[in-house]
PDB file of N, CA and C in Angstrom:
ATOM      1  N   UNK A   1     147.913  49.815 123.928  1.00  0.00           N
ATOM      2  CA  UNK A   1     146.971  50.814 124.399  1.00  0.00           C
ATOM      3  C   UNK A   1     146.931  50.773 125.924  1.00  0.00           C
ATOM      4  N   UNK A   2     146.987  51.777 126.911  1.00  0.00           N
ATOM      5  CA  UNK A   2     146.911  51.896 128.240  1.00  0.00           C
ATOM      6  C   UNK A   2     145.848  52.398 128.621  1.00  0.00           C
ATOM      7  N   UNK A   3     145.558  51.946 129.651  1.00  0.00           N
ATOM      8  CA  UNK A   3     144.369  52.376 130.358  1.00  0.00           C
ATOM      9  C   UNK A   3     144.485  52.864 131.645  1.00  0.00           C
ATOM     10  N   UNK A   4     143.301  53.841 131.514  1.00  0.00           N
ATOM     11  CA  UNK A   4     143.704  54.759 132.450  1.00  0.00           C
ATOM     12  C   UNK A   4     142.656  54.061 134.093  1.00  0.00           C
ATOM     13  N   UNK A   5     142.875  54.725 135.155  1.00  0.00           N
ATOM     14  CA  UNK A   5     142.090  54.501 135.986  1.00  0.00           C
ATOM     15  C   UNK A   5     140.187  54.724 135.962  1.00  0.00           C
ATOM     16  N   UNK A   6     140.063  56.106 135.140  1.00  0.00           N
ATOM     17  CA  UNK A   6     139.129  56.289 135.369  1.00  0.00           C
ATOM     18  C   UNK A   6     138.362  55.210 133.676  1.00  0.00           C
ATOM     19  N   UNK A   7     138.905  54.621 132.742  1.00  0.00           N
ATOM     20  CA  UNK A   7     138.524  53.636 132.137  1.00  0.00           C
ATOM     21  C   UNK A   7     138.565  52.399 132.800  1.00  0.00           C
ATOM     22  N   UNK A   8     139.220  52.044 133.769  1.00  0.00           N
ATOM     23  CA  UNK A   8     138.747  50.503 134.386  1.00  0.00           C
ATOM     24  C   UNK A   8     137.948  50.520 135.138  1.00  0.00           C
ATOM     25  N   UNK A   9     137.783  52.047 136.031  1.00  0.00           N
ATOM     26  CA  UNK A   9     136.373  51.657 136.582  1.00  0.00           C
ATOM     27  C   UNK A   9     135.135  51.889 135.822  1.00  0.00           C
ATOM     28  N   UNK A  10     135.314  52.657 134.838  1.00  0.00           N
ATOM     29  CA  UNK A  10     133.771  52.420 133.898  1.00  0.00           C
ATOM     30  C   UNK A  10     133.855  51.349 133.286  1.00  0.00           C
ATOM     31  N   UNK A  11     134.838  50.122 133.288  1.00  0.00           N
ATOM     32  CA  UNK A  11     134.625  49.242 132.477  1.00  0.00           C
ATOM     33  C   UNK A  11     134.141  48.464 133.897  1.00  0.00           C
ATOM     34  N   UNK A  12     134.603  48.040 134.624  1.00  0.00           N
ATOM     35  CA  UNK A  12     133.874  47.657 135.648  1.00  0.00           C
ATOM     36  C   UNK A  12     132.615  47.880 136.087  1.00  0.00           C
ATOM     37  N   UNK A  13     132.698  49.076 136.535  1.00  0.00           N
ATOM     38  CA  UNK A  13     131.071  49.504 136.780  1.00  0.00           C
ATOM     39  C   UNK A  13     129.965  48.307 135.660  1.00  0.00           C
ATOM     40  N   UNK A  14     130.750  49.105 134.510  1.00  0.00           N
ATOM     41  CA  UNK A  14     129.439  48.185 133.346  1.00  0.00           C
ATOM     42  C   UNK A  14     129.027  46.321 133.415  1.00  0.00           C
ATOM     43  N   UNK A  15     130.098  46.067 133.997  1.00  0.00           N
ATOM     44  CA  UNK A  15     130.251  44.555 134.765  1.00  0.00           C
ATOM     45  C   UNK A  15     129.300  44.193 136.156  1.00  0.00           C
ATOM     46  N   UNK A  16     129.466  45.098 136.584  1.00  0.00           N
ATOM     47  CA  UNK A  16     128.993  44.337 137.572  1.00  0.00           C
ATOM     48  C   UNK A  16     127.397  44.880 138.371  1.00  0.00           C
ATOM     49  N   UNK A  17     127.128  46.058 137.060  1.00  0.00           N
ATOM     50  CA  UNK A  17     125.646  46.714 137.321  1.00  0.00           C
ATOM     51  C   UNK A  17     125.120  48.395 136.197  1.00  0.00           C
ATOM     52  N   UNK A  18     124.573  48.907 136.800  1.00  0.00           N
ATOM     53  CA  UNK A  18     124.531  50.205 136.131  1.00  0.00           C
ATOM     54  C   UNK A  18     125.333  51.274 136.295  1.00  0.00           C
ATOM     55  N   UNK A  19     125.617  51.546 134.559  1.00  0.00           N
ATOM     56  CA  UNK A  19     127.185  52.637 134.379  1.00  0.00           C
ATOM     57  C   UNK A  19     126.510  53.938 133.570  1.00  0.00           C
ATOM     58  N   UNK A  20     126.451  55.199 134.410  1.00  0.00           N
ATOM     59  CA  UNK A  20     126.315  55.796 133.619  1.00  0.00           C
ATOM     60  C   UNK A  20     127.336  56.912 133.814  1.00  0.00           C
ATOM     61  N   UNK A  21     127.534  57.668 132.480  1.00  0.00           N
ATOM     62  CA  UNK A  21     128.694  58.403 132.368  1.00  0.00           C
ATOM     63  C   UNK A  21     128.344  59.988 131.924  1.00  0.00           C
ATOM     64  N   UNK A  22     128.122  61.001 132.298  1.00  0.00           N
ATOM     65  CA  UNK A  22     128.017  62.434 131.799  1.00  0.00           C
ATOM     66  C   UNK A  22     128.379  63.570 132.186  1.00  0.00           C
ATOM     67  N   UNK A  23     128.141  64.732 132.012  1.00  0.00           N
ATOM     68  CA  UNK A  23     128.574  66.366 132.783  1.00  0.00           C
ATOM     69  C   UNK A  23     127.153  66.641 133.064  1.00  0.00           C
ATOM     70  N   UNK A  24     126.668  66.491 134.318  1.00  0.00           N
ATOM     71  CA  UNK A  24     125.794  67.030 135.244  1.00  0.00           C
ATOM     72  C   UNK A  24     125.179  68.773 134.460  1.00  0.00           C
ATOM     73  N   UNK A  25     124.341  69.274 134.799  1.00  0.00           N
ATOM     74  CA  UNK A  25     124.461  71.000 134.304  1.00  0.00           C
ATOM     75  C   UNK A  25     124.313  71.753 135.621  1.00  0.00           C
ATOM     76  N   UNK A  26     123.562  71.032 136.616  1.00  0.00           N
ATOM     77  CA  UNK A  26     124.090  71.808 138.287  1.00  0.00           C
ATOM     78  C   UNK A  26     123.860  71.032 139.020  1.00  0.00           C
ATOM     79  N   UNK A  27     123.391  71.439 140.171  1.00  0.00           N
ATOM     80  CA  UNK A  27     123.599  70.308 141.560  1.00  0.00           C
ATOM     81  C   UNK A  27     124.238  71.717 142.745  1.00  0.00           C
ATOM     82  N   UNK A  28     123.950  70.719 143.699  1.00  0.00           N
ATOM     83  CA  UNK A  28     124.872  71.392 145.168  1.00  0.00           C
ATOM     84  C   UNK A  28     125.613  70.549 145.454  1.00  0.00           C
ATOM     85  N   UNK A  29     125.784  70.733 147.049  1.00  0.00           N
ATOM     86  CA  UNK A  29     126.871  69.929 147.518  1.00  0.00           C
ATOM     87  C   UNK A  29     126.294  69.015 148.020  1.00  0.00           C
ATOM     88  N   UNK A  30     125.178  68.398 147.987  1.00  0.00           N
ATOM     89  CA  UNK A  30     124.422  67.221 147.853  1.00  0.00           C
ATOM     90  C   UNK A  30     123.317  66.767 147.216  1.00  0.00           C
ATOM     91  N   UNK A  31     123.671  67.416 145.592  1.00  0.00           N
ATOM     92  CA  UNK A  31     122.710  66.266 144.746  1.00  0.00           C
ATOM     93  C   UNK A  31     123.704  66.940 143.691  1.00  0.00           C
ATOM     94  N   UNK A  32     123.009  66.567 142.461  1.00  0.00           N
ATOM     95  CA  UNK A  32     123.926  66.924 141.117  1.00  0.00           C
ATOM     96  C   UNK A  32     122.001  66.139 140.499  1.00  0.00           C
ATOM     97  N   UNK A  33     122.253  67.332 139.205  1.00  0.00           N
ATOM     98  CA  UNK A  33     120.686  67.202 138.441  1.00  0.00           C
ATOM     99  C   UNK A  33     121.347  67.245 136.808  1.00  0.00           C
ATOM    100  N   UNK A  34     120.856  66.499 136.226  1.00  0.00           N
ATOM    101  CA  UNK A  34     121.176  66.165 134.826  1.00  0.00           C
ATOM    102  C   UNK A  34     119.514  65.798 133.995  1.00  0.00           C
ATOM    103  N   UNK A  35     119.262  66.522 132.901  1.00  0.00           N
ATOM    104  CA  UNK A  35     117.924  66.071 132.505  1.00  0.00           C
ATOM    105  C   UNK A  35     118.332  65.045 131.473  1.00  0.00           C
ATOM    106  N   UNK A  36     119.158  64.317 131.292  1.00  0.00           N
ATOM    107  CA  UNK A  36     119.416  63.299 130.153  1.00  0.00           C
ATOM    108  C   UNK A  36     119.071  61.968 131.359  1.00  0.00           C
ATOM    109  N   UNK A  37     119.097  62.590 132.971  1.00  0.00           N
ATOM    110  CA  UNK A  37     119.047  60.669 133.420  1.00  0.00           C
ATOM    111  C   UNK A  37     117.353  60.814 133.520  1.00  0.00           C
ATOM    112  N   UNK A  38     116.588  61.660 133.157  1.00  0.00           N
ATOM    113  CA  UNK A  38     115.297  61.765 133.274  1.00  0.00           C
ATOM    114  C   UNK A  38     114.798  60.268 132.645  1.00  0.00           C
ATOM    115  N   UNK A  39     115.287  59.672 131.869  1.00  0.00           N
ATOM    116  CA  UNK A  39     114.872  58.516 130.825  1.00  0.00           C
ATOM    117  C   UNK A  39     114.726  56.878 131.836  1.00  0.00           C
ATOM    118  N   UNK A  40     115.937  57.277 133.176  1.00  0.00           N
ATOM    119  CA  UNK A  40     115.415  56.023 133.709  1.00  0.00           C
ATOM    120  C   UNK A  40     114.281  56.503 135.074  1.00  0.00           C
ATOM    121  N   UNK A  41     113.745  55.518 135.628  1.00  0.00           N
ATOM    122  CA  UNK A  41     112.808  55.082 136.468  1.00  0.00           C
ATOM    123  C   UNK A  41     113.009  55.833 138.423  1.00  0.00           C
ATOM    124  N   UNK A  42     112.083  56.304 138.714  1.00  0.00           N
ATOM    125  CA  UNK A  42     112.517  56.606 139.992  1.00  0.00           C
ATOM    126  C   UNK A  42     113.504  55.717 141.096  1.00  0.00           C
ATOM    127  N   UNK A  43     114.168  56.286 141.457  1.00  0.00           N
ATOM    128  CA  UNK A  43     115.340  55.335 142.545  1.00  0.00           C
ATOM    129  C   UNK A  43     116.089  54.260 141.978  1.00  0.00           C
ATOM    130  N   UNK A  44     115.780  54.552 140.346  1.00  0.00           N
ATOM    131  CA  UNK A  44     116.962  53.500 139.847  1.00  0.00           C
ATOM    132  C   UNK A  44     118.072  53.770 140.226  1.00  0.00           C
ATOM    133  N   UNK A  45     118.726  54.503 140.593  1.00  0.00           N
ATOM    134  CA  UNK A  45     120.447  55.256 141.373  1.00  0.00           C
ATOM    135  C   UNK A  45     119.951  54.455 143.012  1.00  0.00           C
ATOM    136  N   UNK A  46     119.220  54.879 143.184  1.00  0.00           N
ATOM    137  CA  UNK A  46     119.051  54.346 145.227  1.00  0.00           C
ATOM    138  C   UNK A  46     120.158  53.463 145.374  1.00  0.00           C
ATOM    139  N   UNK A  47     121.029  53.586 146.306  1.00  0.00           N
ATOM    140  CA  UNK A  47     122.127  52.578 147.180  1.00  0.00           C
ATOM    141  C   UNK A  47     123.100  52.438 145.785  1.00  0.00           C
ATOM    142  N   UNK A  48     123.266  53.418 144.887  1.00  0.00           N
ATOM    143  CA  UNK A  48     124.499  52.481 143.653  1.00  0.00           C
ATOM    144  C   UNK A  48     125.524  54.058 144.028  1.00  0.00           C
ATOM    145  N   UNK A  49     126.442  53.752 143.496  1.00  0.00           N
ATOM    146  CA  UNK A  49     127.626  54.989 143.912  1.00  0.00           C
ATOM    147  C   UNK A  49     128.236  55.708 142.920  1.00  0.00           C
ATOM    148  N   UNK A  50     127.970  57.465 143.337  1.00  0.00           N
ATOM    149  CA  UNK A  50     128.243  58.112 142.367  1.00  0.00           C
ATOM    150  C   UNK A  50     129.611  59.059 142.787  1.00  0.00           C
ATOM    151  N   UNK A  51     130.528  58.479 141.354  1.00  0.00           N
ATOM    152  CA  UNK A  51     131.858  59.297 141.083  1.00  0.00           C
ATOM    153  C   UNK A  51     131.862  60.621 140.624  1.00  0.00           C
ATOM    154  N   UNK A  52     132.828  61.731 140.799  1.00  0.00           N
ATOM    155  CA  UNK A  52     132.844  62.835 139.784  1.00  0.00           C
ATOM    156  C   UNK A  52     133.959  63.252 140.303  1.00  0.00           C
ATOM    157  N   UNK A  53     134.848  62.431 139.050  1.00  0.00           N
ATOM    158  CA  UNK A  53     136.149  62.608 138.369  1.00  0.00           C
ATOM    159  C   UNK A  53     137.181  64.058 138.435  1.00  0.00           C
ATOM    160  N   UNK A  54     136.212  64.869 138.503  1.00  0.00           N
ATOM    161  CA  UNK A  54     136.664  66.400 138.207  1.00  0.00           C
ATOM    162  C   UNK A  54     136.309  67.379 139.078  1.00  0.00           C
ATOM    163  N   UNK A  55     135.720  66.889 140.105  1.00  0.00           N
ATOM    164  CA  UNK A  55     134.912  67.970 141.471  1.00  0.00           C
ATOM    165  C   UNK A  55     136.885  68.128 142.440  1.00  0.00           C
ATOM    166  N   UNK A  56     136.477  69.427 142.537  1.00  0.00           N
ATOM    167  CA  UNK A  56     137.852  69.747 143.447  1.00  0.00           C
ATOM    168  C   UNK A  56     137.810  68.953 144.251  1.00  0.00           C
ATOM    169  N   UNK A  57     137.100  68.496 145.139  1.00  0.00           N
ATOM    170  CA  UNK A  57     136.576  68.110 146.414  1.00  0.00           C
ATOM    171  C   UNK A  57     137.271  66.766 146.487  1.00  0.00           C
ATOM    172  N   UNK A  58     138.266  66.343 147.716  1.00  0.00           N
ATOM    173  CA  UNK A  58     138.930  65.508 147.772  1.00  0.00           C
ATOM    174  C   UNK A  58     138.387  64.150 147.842  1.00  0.00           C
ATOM    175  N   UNK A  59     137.193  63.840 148.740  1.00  0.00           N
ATOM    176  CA  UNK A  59     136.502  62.859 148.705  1.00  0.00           C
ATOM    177  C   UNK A  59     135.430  62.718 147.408  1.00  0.00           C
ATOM    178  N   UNK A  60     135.124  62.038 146.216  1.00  0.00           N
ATOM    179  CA  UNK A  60     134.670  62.382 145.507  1.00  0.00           C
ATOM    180  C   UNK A  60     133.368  61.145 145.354  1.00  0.00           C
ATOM    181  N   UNK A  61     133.507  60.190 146.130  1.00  0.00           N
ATOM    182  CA  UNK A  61     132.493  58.957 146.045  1.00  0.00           C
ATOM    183  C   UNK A  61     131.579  59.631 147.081  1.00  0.00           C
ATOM    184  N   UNK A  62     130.360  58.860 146.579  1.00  0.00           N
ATOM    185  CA  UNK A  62     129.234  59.479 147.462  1.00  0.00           C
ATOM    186  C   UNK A  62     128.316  58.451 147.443  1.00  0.00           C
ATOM    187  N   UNK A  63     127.571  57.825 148.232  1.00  0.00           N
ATOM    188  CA  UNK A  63     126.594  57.192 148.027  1.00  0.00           C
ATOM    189  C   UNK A  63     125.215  57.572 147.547  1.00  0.00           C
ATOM    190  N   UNK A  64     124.612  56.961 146.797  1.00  0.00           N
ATOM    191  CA  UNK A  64     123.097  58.005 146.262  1.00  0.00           C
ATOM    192  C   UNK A  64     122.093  57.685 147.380  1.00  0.00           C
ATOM    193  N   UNK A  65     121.110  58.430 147.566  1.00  0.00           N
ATOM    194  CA  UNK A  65     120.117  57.985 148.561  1.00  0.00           C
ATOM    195  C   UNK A  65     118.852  58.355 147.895  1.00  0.00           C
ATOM    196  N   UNK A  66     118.526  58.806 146.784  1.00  0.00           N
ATOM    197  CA  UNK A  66     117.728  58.916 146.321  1.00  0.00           C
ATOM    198  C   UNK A  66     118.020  59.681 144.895  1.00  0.00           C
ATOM    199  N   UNK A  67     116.856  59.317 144.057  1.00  0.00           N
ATOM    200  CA  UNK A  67     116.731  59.768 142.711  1.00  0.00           C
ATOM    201  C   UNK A  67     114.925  59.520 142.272  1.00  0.00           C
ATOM    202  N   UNK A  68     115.189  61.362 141.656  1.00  0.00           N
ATOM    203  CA  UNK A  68     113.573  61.728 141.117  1.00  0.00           C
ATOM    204  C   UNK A  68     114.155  62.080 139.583  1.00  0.00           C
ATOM    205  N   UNK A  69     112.862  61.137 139.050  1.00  0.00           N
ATOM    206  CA  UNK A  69     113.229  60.955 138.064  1.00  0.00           C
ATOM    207  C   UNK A  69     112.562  62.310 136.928  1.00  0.00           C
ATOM    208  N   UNK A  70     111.768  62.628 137.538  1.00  0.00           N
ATOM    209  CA  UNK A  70     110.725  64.095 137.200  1.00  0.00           C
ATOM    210  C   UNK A  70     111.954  65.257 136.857  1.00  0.00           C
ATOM    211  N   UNK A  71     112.680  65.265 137.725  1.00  0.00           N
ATOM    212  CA  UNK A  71     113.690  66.366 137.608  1.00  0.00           C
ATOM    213  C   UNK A  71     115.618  66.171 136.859  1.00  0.00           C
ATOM    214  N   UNK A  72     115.790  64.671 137.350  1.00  0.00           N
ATOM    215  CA  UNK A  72     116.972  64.347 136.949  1.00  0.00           C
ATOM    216  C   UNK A  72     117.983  64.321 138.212  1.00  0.00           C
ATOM    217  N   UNK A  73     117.163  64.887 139.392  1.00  0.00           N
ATOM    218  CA  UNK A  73     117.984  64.811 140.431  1.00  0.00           C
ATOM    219  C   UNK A  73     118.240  63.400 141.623  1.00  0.00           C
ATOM    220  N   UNK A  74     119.919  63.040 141.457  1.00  0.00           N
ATOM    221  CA  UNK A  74     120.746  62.693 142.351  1.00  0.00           C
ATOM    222  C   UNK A  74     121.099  63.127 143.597  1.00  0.00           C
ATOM    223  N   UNK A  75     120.181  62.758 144.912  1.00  0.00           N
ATOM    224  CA  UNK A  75     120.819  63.169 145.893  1.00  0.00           C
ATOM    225  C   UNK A  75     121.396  61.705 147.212  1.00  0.00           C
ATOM    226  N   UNK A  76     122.553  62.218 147.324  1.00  0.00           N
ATOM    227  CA  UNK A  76     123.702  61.031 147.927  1.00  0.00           C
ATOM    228  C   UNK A  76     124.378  62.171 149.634  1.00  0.00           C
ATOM    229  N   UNK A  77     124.305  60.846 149.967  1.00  0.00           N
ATOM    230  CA  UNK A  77     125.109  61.255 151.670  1.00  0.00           C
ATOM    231  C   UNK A  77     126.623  62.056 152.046  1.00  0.00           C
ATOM    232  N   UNK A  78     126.490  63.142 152.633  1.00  0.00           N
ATOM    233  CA  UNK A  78     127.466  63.373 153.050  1.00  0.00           C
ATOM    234  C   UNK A  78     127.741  64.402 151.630  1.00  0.00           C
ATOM    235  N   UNK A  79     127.607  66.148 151.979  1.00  0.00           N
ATOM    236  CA  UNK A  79     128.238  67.087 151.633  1.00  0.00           C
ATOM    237  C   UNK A  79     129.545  66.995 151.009  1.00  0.00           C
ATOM    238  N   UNK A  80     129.551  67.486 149.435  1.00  0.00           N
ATOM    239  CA  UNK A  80     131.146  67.769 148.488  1.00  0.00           C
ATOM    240  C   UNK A  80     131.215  68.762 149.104  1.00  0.00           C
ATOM    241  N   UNK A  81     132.841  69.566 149.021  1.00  0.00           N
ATOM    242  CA  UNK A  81     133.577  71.008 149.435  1.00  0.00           C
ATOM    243  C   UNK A  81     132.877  71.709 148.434  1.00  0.00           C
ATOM    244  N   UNK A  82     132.975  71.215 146.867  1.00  0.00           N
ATOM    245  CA  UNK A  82     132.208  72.091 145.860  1.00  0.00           C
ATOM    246  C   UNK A  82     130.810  71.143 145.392  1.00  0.00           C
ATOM    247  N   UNK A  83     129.905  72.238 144.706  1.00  0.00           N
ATOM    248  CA  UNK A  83     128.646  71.927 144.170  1.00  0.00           C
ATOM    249  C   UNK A  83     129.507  71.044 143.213  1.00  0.00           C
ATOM    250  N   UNK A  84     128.879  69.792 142.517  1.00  0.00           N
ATOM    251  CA  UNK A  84     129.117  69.570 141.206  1.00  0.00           C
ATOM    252  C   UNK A  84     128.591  69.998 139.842  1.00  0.00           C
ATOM    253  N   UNK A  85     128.559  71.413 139.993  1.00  0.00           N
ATOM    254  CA  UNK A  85     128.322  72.437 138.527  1.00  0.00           C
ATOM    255  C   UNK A  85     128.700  72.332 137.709  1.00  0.00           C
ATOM    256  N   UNK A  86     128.269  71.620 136.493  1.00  0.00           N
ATOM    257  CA  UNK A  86     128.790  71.215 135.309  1.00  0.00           C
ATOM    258  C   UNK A  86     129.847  70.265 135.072  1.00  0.00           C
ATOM    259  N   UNK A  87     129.875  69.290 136.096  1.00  0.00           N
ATOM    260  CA  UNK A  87     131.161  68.380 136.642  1.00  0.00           C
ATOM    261  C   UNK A  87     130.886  66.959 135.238  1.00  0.00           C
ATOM    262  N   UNK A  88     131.526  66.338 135.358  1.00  0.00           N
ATOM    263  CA  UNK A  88     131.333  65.462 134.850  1.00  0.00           C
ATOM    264  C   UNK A  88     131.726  64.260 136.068  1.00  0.00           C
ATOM    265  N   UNK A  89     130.601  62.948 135.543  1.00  0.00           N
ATOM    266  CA  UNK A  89     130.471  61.876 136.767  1.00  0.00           C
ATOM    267  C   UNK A  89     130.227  60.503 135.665  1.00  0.00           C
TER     268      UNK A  89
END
């Protein structure tokens, strides 16, 4: 069985802190809002780093700088080329 890149870093991630894995439903080019992360705690994301695998946008790591947990929204430093609209992260 081979593994791909984007499976060693979710197996990692899950190693060495909090992994979460889904398709966003909108966002801009600096946050991405999902109502399924509504379940954890305000600023549980603060300072942890969010991927999305599938955003055109060449740079795709972002650091989070905040998370409300009321809404589901992720917002992280430094503008994507595209919104992450329905992206998966």
């Amino acid at each position: 069985m081979s593994e791909t890149r984007t499976s060693l870093r979710a197996a990692l991630a899950k190693i060495v802190g909090i992994f979460v894995s889904d398709t966003s439903g909108t966002g801009t080019t600096t946050t991405l809002v999902d109502a399924e992360l509504k379940q954890y705690e305000d600023d549980t994301f603060n300072d942890k780093w969010l991927y999305v695998p599938s955003n055109a946008a060449v740079d795709r790591i972002r650091l989070i700088t905040d998370f409300a947990q009321t809404s589901g929204t992720i917002t992280f430093r430094g503008a994507m080329a595209a919104a992450p609209d329905a992206k998966a992260y």
